[in-house]
N, C-alpha and C. Protein backbone atom coordinates (compact mmCIF):
# COMPACT_ATOMS: atom_id res chain seq x y z
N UNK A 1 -36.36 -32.11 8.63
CA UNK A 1 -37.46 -31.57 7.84
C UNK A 1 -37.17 -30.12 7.51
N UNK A 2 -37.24 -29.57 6.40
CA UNK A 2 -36.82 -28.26 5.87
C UNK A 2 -38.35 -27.51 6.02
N UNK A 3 -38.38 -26.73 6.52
CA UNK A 3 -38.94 -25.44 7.25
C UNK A 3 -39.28 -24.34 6.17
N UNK A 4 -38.93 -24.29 4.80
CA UNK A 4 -38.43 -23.14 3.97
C UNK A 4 -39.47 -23.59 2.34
N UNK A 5 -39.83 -22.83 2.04
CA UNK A 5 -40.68 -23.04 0.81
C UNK A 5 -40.46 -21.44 0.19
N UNK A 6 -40.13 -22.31 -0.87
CA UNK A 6 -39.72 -20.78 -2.12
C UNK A 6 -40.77 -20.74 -3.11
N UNK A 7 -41.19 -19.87 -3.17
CA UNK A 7 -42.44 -19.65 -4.13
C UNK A 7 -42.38 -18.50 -5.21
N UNK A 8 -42.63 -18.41 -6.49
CA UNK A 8 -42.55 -16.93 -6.70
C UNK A 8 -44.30 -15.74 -6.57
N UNK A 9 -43.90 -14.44 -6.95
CA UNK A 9 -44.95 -13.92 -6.87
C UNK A 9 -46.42 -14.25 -7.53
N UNK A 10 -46.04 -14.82 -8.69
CA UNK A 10 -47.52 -15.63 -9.20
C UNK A 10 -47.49 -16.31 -8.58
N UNK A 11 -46.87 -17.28 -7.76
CA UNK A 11 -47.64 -18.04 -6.79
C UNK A 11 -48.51 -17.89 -6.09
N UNK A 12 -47.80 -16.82 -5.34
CA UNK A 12 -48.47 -16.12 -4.02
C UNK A 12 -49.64 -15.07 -4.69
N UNK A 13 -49.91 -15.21 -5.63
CA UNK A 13 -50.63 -14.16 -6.48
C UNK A 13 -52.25 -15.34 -5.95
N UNK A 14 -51.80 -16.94 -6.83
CA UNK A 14 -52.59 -17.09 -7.20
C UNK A 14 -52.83 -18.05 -5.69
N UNK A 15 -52.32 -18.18 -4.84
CA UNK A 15 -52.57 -19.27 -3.94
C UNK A 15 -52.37 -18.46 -2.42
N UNK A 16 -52.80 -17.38 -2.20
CA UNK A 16 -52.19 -16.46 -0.88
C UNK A 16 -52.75 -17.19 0.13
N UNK A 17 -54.49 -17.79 0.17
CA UNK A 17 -54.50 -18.74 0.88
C UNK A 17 -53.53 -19.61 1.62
N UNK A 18 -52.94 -20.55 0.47
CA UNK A 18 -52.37 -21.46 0.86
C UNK A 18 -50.93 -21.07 1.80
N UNK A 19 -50.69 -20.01 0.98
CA UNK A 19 -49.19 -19.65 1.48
C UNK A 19 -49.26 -19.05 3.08
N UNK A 20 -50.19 -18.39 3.47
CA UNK A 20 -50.68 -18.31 4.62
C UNK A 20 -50.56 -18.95 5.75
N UNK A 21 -51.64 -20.28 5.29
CA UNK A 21 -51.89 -21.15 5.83
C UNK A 21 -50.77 -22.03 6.18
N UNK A 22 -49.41 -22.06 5.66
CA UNK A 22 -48.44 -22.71 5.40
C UNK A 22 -47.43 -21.95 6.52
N UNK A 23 -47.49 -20.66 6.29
CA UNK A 23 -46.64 -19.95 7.00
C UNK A 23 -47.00 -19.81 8.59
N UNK A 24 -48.43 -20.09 8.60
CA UNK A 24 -49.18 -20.27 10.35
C UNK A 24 -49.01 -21.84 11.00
N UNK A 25 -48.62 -22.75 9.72
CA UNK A 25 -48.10 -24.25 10.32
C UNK A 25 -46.94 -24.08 10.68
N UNK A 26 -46.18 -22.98 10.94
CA UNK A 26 -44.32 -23.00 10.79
C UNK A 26 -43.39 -23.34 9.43
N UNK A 27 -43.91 -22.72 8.37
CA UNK A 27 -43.10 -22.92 7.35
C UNK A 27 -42.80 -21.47 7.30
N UNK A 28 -41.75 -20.95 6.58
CA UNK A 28 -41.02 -19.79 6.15
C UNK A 28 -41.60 -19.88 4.99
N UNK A 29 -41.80 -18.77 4.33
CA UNK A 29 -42.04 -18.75 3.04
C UNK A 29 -41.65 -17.73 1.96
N UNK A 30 -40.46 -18.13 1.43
CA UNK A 30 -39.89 -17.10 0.47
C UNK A 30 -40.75 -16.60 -0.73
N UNK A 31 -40.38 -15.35 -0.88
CA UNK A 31 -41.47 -15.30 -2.02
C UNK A 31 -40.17 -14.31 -3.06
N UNK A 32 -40.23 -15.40 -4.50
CA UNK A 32 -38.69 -14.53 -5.22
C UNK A 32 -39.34 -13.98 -6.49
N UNK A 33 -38.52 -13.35 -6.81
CA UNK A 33 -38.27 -12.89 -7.94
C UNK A 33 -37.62 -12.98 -9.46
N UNK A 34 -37.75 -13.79 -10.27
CA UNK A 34 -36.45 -14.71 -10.88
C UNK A 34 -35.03 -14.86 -9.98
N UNK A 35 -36.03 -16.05 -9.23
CA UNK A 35 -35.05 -16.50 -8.66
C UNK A 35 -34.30 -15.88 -7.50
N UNK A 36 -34.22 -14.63 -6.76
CA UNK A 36 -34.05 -13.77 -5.69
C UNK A 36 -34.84 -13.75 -4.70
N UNK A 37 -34.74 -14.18 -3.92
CA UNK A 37 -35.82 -13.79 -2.64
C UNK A 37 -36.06 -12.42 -2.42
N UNK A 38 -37.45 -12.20 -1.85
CA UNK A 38 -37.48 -10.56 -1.99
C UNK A 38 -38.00 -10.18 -0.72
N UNK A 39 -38.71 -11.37 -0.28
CA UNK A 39 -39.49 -10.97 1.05
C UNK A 39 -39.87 -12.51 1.83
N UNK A 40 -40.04 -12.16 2.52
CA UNK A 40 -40.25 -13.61 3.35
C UNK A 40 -41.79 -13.65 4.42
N UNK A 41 -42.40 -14.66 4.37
CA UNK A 41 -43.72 -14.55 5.75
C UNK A 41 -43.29 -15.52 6.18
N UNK A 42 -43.78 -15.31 7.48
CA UNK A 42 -43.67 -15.86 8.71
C UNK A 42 -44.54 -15.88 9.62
N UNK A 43 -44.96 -16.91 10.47
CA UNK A 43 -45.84 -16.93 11.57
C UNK A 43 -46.02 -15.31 12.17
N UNK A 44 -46.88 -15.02 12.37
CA UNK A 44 -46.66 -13.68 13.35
C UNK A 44 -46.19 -14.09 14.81
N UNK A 45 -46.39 -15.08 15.32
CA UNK A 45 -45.46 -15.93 17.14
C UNK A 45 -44.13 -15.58 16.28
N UNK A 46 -43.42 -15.98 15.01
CA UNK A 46 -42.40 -16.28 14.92
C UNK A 46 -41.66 -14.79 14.74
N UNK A 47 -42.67 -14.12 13.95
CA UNK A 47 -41.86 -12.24 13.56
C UNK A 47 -42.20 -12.00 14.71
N UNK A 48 -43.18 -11.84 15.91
CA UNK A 48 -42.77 -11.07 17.15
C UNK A 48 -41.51 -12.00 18.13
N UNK A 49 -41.15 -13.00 18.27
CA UNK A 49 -40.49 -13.36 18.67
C UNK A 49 -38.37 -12.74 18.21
N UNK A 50 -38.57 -12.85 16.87
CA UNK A 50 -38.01 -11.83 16.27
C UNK A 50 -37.40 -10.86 15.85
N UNK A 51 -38.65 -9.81 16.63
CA UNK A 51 -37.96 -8.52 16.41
C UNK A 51 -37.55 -8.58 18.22
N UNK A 52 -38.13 -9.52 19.20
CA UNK A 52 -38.21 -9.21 20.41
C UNK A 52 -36.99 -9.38 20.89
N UNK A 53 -36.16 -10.24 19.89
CA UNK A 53 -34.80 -10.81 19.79
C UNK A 53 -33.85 -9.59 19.50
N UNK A 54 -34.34 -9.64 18.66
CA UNK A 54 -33.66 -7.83 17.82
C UNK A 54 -33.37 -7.04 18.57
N UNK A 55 -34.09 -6.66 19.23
CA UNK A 55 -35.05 -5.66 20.42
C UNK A 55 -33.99 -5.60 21.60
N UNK A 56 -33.93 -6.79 22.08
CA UNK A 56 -33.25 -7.14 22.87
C UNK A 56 -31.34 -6.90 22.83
N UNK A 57 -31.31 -7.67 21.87
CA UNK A 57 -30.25 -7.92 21.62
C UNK A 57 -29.08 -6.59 21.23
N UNK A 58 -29.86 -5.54 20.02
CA UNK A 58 -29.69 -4.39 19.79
C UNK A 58 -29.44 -3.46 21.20
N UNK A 59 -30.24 -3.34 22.01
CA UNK A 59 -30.17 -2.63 22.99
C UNK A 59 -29.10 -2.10 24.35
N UNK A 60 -29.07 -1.05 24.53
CA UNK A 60 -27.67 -0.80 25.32
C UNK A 60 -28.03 -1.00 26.86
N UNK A 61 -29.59 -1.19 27.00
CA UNK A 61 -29.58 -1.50 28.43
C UNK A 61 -28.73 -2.55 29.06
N UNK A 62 -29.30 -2.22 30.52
CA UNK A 62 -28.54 -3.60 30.96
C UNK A 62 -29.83 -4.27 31.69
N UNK A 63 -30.46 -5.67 31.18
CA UNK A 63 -31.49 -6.16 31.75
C UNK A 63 -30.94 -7.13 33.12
N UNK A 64 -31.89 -6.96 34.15
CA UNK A 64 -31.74 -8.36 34.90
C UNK A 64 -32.01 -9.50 34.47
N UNK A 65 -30.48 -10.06 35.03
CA UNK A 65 -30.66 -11.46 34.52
C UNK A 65 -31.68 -12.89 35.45
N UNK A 66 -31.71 -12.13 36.58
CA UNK A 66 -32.65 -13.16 37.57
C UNK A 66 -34.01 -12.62 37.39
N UNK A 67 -34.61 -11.83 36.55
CA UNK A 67 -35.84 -10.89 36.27
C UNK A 67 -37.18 -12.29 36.44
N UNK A 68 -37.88 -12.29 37.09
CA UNK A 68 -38.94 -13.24 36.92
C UNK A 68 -40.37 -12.35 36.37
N UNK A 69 -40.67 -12.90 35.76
CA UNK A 69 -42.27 -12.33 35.33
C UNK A 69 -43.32 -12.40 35.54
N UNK A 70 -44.20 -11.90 36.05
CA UNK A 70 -46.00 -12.00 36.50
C UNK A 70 -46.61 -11.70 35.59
N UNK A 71 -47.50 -12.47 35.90
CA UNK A 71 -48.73 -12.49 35.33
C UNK A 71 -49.32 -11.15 35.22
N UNK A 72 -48.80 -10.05 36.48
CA UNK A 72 -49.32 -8.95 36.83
C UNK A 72 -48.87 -8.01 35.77
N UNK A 73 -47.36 -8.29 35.90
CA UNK A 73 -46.45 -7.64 34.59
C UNK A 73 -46.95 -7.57 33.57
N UNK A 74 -47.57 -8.65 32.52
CA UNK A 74 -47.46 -8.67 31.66
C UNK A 74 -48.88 -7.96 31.47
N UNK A 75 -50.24 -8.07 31.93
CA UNK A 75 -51.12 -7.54 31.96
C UNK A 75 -50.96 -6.12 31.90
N UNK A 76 -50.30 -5.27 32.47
CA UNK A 76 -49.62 -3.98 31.84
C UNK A 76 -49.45 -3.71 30.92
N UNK A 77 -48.85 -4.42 29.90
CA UNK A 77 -48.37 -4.34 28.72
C UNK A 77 -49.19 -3.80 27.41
N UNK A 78 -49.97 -3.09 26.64
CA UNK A 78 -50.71 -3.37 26.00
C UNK A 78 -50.52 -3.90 24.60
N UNK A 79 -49.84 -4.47 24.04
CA UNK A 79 -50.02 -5.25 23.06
C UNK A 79 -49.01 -6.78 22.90
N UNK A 80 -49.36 -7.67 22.03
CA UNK A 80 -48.67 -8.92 21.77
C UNK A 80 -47.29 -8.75 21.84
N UNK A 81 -46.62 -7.64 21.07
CA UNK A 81 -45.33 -7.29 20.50
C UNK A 81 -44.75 -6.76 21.82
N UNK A 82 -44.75 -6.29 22.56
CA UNK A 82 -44.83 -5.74 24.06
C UNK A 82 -44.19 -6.81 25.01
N UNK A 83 -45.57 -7.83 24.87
CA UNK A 83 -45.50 -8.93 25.74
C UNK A 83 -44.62 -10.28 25.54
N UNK A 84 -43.55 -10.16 24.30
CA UNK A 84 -42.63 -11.03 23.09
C UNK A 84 -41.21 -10.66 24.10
């Protein structure tokens, strides 16, 4: 099943609803430009997951790899993007 819906900006002009709604079921949703993609939405679970990747991955630390997480931990945290 393809995941990906290309739309252009009158689309999304005239249907933002839908495209929304589409992008919170797990669809990607390109939004082009004759024909160019210009920008993309995405679940917000899926962009914080993401950048948390990014985040991660980018980074020069060195994380533990046996690191377990609490409940306690994460309650610290103050926001979604934090807690990704």
């Amino acid at each position: 099943m393809n995941y990906e819906q290309r739309i252009s900006k009158t689309d999304l002009a005239r249907g933002t609803h839908r495209v929304i709604r589409e992008a919170q079921r797990g669809y990607t949703v390109l939004v082009e430009n004759h024909g160019q993609p210009e920008v993309a939405i995405v679940d917000i679970i899926d962009f914080q997951l993401q950048r948390a990747a990014i985040h991660y991955f980018s980074s020069t630390k060195e994380y533990e790899r046996d690191l377990e997480i609490s409940e306690s931990m994460l309650e610290d945290l103050t926001d979604d993007q934090q807690r990704f």
